[in-house]
N, C-alpha and C. Protein backbone atom coordinates (compact mmCIF):
# COMPACT_ATOMS: atom_id res chain seq x y z
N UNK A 1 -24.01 11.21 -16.67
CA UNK A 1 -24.88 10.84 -15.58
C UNK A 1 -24.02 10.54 -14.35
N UNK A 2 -24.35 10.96 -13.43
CA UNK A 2 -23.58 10.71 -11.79
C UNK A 2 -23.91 9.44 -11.42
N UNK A 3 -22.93 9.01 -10.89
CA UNK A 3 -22.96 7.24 -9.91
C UNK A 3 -23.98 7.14 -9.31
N UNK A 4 -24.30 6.50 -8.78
CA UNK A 4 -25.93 6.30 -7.89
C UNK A 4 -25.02 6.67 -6.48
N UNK A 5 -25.82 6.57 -5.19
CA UNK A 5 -25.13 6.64 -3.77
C UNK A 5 -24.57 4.94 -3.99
N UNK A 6 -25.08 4.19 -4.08
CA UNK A 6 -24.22 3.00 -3.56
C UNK A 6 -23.09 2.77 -4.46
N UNK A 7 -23.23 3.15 -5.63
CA UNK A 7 -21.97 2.80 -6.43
C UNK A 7 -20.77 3.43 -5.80
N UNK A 8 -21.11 4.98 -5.57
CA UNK A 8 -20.30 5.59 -4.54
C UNK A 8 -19.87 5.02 -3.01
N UNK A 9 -20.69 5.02 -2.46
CA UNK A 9 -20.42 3.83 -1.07
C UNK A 9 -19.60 3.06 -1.11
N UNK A 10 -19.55 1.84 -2.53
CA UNK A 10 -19.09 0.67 -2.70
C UNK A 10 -17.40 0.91 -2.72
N UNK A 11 -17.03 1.91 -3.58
CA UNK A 11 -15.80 2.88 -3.46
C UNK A 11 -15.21 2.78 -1.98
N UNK A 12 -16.25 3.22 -1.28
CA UNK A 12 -15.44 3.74 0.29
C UNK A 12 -15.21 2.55 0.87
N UNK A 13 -16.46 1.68 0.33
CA UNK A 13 -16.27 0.07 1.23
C UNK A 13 -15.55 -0.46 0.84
N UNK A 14 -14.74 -0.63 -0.47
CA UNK A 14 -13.74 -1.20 -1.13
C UNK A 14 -12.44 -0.63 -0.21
N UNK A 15 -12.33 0.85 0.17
CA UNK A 15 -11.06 1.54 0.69
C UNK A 15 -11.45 0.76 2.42
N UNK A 16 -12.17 1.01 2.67
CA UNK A 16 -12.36 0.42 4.21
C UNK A 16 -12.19 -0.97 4.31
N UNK A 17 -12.02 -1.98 3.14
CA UNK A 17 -11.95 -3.18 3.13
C UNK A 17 -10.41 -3.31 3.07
N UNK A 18 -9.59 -2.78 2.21
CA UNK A 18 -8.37 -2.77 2.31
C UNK A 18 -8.42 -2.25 3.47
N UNK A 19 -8.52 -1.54 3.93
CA UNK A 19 -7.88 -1.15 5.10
C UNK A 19 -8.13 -2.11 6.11
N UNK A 20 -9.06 -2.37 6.28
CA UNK A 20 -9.05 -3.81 7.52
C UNK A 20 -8.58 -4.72 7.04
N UNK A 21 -8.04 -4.95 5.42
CA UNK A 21 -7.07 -6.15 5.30
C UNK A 21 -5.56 -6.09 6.29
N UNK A 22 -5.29 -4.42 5.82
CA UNK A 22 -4.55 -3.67 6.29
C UNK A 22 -3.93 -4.35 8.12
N UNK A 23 -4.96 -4.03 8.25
CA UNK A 23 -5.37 -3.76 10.01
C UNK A 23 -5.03 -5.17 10.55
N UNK A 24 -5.48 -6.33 9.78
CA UNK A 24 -5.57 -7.62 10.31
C UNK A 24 -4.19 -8.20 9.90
N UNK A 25 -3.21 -7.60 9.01
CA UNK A 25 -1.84 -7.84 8.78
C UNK A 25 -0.90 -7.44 9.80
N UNK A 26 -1.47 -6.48 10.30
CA UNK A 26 -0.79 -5.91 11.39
C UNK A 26 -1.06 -6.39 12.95
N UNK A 27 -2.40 -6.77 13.01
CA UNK A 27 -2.78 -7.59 14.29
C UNK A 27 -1.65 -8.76 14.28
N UNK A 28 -1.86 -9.42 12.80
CA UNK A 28 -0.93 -10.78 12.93
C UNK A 28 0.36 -10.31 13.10
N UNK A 29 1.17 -9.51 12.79
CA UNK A 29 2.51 -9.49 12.79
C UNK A 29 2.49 -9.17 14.50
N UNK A 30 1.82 -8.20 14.82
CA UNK A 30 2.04 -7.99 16.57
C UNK A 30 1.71 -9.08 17.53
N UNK A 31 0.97 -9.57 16.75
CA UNK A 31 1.11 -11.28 17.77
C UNK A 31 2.08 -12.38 17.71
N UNK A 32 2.25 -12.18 16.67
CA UNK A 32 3.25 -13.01 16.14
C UNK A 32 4.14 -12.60 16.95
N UNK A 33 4.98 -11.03 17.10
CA UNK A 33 6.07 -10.90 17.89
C UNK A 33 5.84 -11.11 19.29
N UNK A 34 4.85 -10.78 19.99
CA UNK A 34 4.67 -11.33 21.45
C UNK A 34 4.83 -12.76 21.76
N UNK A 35 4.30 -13.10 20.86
CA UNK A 35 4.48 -14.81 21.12
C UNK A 35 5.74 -15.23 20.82
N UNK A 36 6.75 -14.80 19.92
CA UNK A 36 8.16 -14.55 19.86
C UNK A 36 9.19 -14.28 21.07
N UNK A 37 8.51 -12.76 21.44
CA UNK A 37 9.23 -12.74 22.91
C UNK A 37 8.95 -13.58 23.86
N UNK A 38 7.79 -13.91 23.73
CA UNK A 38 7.55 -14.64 25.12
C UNK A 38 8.31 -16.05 24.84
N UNK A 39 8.14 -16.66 23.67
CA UNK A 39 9.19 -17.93 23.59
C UNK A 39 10.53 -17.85 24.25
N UNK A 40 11.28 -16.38 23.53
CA UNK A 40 12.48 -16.35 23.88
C UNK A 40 12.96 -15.77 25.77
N UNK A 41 11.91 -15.54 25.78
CA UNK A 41 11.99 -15.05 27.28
C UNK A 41 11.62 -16.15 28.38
N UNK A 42 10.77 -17.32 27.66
CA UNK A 42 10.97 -18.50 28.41
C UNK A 42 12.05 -19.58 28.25
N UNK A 43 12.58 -19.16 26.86
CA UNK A 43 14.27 -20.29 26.71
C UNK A 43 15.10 -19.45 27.87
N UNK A 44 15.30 -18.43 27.98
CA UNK A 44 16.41 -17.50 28.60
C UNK A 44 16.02 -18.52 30.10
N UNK A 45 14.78 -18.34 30.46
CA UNK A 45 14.46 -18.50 31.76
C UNK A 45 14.59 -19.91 32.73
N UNK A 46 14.45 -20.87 31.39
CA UNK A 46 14.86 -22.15 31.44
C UNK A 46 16.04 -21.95 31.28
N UNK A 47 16.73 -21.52 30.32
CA UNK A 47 18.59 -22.06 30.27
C UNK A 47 18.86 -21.04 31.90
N UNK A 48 18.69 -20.31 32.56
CA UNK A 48 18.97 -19.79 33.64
C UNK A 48 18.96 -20.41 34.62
N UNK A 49 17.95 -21.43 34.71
CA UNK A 49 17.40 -22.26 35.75
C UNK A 49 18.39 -23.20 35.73
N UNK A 50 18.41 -24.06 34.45
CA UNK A 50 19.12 -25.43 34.54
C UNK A 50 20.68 -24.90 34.35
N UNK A 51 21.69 -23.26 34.27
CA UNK A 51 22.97 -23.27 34.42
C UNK A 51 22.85 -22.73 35.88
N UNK A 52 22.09 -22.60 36.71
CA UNK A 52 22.15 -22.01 38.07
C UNK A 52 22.42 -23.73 39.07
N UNK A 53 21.70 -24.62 38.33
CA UNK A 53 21.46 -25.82 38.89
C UNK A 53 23.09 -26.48 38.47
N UNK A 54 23.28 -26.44 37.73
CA UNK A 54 24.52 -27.00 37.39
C UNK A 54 25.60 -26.18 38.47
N UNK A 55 25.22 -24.70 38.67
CA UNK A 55 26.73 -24.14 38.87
C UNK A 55 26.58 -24.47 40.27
N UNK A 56 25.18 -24.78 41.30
CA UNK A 56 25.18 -25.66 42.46
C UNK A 56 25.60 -26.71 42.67
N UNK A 57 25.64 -27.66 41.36
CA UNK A 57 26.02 -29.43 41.49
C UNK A 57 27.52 -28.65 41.80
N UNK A 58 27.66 -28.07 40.88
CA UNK A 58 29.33 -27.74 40.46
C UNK A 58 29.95 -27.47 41.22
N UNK A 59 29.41 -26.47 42.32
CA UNK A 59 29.51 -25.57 43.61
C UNK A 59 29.99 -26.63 44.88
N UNK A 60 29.11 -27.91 44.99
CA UNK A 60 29.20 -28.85 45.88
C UNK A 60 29.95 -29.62 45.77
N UNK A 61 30.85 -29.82 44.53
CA UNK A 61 31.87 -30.50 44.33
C UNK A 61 33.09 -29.73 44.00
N UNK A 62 32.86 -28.41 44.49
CA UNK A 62 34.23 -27.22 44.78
C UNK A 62 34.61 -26.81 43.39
N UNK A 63 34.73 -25.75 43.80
CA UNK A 63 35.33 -24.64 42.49
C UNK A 63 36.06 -23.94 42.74
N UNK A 64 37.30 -23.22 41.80
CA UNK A 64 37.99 -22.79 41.71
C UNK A 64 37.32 -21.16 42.06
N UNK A 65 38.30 -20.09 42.99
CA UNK A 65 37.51 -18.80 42.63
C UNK A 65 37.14 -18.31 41.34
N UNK A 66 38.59 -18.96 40.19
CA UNK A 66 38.22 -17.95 38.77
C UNK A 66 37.10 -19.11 38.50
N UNK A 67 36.77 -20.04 38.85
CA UNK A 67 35.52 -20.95 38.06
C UNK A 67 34.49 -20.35 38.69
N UNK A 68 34.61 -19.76 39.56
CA UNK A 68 33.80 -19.51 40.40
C UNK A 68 32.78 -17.87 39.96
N UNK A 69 34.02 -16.98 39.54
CA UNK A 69 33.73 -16.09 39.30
C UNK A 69 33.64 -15.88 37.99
N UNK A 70 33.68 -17.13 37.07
CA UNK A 70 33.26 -17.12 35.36
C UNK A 70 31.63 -17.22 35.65
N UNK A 71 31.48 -18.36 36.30
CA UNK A 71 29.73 -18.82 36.72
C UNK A 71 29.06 -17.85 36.98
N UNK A 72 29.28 -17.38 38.00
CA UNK A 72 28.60 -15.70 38.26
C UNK A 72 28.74 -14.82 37.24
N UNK A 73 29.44 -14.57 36.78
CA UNK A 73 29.79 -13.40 35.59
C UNK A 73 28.27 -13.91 34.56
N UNK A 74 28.41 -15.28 34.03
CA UNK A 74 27.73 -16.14 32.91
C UNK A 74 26.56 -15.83 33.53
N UNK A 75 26.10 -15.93 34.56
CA UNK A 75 24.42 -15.92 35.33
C UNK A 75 23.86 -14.42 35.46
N UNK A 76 25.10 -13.77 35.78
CA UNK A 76 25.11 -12.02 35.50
C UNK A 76 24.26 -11.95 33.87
N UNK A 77 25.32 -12.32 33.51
CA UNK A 77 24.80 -12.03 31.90
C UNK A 77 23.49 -12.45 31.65
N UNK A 78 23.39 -13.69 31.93
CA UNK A 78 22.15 -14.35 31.37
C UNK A 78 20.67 -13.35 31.95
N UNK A 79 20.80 -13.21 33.62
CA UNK A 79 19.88 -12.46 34.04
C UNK A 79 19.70 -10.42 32.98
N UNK A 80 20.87 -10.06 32.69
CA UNK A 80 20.91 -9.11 32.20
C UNK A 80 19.90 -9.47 30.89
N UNK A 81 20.37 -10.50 30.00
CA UNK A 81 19.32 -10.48 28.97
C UNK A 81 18.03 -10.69 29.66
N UNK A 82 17.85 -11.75 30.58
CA UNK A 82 16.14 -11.91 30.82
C UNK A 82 15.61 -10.45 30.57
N UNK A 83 16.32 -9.57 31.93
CA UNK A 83 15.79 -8.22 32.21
C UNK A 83 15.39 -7.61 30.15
N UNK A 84 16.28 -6.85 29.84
CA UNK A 84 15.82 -6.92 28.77
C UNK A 84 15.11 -7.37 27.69
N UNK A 85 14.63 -8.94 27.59
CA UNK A 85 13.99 -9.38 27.21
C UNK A 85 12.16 -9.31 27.43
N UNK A 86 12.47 -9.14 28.88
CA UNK A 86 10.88 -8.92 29.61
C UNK A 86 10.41 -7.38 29.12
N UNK A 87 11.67 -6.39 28.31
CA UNK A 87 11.30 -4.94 28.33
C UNK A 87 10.74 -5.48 26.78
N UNK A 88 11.48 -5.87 26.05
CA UNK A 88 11.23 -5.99 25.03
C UNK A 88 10.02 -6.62 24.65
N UNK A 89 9.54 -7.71 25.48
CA UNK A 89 7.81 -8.58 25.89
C UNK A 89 6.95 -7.45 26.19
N UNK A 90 7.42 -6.67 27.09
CA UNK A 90 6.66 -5.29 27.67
C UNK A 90 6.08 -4.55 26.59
N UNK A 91 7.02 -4.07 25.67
CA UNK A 91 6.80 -3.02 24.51
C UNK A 91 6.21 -4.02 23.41
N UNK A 92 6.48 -5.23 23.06
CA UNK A 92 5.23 -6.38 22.08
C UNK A 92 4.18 -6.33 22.70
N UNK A 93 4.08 -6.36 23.98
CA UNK A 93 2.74 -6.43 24.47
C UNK A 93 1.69 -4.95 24.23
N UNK A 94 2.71 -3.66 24.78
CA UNK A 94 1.98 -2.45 24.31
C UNK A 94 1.55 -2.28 22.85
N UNK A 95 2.47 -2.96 22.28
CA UNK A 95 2.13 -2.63 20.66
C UNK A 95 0.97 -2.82 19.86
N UNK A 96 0.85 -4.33 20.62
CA UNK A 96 0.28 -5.41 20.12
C UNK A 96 -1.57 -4.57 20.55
N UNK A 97 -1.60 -3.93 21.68
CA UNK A 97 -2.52 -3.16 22.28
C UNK A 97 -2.95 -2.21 21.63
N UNK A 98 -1.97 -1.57 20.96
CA UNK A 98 -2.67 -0.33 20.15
C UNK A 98 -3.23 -0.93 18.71
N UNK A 99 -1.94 -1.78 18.50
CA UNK A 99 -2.58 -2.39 17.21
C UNK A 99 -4.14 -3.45 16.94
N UNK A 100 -4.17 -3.47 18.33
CA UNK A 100 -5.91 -3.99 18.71
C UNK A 100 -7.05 -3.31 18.70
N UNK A 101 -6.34 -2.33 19.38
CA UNK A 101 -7.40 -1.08 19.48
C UNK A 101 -7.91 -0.54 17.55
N UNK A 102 -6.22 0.15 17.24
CA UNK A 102 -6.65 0.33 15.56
C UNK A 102 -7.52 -0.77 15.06
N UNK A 103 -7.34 -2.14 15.20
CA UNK A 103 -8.23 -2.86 14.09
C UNK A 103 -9.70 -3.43 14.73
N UNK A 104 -9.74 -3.01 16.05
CA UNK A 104 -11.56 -2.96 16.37
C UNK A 104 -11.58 -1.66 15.39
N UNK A 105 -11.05 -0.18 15.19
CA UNK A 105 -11.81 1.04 14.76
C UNK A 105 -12.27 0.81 13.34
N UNK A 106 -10.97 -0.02 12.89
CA UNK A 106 -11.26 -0.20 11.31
C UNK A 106 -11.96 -1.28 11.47
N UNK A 107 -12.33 -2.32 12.37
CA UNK A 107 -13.23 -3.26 12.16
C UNK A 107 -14.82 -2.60 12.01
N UNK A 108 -14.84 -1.85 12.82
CA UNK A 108 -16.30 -0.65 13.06
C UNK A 108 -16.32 0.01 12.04
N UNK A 109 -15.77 0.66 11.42
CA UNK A 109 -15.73 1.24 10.70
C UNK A 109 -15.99 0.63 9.04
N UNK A 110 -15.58 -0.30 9.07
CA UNK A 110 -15.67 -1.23 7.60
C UNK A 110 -17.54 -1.52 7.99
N UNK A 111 -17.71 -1.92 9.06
CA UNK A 111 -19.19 -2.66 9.35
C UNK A 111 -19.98 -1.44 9.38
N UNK A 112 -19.21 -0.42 9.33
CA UNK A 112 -20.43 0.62 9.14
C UNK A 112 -20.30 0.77 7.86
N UNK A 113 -19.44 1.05 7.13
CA UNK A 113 -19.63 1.66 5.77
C UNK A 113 -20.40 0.46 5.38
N UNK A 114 -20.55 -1.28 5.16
CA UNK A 114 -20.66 -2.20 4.57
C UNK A 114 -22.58 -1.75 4.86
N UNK A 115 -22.71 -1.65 6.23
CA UNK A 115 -24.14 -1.48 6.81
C UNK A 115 -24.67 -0.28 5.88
N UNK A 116 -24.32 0.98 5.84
CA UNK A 116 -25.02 1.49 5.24
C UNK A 116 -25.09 1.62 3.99
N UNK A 117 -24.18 0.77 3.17
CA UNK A 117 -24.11 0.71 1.61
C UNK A 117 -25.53 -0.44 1.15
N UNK A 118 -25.61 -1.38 2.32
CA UNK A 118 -26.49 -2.13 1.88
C UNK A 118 -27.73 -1.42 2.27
N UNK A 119 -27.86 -0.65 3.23
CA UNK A 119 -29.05 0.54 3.23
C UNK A 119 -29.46 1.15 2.40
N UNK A 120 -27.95 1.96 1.51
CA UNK A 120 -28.59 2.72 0.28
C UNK A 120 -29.17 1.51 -0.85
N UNK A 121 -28.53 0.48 -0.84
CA UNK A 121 -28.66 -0.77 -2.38
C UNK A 121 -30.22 -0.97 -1.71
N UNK A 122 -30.92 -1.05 -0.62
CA UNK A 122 -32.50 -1.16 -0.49
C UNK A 122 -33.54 -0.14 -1.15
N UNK A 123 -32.82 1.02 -0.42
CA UNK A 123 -33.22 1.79 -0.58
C UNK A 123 -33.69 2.10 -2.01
N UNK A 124 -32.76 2.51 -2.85
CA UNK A 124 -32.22 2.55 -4.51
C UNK A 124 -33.08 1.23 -5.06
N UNK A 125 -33.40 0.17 -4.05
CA UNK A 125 -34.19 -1.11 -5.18
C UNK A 125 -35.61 -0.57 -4.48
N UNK A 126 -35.84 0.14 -3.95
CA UNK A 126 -37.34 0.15 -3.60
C UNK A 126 -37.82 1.17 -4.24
N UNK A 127 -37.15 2.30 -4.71
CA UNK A 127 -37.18 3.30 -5.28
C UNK A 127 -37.54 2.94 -6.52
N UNK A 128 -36.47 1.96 -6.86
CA UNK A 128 -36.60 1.55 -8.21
C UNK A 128 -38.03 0.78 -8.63
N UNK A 129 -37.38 -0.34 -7.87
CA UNK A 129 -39.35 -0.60 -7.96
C UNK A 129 -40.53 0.00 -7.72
N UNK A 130 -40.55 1.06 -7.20
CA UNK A 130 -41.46 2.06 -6.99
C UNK A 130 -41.68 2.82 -8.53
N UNK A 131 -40.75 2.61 -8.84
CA UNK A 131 -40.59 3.76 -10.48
C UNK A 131 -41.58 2.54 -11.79
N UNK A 132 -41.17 0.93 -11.21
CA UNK A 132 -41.65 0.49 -12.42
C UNK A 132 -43.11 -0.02 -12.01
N UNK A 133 -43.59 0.52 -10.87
CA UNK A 133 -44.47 -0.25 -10.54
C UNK A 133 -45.51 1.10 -11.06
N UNK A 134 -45.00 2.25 -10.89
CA UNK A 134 -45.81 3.65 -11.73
C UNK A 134 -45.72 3.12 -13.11
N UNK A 135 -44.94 3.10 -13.76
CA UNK A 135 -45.11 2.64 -15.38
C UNK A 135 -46.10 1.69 -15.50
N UNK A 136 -46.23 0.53 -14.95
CA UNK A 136 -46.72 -0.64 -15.10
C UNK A 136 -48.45 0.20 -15.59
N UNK A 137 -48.83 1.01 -13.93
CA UNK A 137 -50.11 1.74 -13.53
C UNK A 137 -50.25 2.58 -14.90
N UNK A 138 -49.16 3.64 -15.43
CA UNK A 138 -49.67 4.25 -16.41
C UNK A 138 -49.60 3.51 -17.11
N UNK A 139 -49.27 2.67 -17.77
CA UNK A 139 -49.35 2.00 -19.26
C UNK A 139 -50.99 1.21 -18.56
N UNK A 140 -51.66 0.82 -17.77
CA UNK A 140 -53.02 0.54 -17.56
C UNK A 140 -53.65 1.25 -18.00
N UNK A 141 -53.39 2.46 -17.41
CA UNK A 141 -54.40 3.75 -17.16
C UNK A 141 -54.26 4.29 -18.79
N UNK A 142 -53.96 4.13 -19.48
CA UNK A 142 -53.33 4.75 -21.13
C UNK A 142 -54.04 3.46 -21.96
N UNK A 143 -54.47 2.48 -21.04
CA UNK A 143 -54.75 1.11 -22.56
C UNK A 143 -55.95 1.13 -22.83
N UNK A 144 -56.12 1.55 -24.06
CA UNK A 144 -57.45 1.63 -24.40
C UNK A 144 -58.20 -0.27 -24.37
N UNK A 145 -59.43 0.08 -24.14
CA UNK A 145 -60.53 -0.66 -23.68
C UNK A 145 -60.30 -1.59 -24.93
N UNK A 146 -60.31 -3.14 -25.23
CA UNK A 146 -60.40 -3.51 -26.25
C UNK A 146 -61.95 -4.15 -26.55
N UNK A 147 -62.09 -5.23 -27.88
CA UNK A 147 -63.40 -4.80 -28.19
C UNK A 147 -64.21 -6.14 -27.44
N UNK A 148 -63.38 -6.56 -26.69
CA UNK A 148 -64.05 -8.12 -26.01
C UNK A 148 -65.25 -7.16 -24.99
């Protein structure tokens, strides 16, 4: 005997359910890293601030050229990571975008298969009851008259 439609359905909704487990593992990990970069892209931005402030105190109380030109070199650097860091925020942020987009499709997509599985399980119980509610009628229509 063949599966009914919903037993079948239930199959696809089971695969569409993993898969938006799927989907929502992956939302979290891409947020997770944006919020990562962005931490580290606001330490960079703070330690930039407060060694720029120092190399001014430092500045006003005279420096050597090579002290002079370590400080700059160090602020060089530091700005070099920001820059990179903001690329790297850039591309978490795109990621994080597609990986939004994928888990609305599989979110739609699970709510449809779930929607119409419970369509066919109505369907299949009305049917059904339709089938015993004929038996019920013929076993009437078949009972002989008794002698009351």
């Amino acid at each position: 005997m063949t599966a009914k439609r919903s037993q079948r359905l239930n199959l696809v909704l089971d695969l569409a359910k993993r898969k938006q487990a799927q989907a929502d593992r992956f939302l979290a990990e891409a947020t997770q890293r944006v919020q990562q970069a962005e931490a580290q892209r606001e330490q960079l931005q703070k330690y930039l601030l407060e060694y720029q402030m120092q190399f001014t105190q430092a500045g006003q109380q005279g420096l050597s050229p090579a002290q002079l030109q370590n400080h700059q070199a160090f602020i060089n650097r530091l700005q070099t990571a920001l820059r990179q860091q903001a690329q790297t925020l850039n591309l978490a942020q795109q990621q994080l975008e597609q990986v939004t987009r994928h888990w609305q499709e599989t979110y739609a997509q699970t709510q449809g298969v779930d929607k119409l599985t419970q369509k066919v399980l109505q369907e299949e119980q009305r049917q059904q009851d339709k089938k015993e509610q004929q038996a019920i009628d013929e076993r009437a229509q078949h009972r002989t008259p008794g002698p009351f």
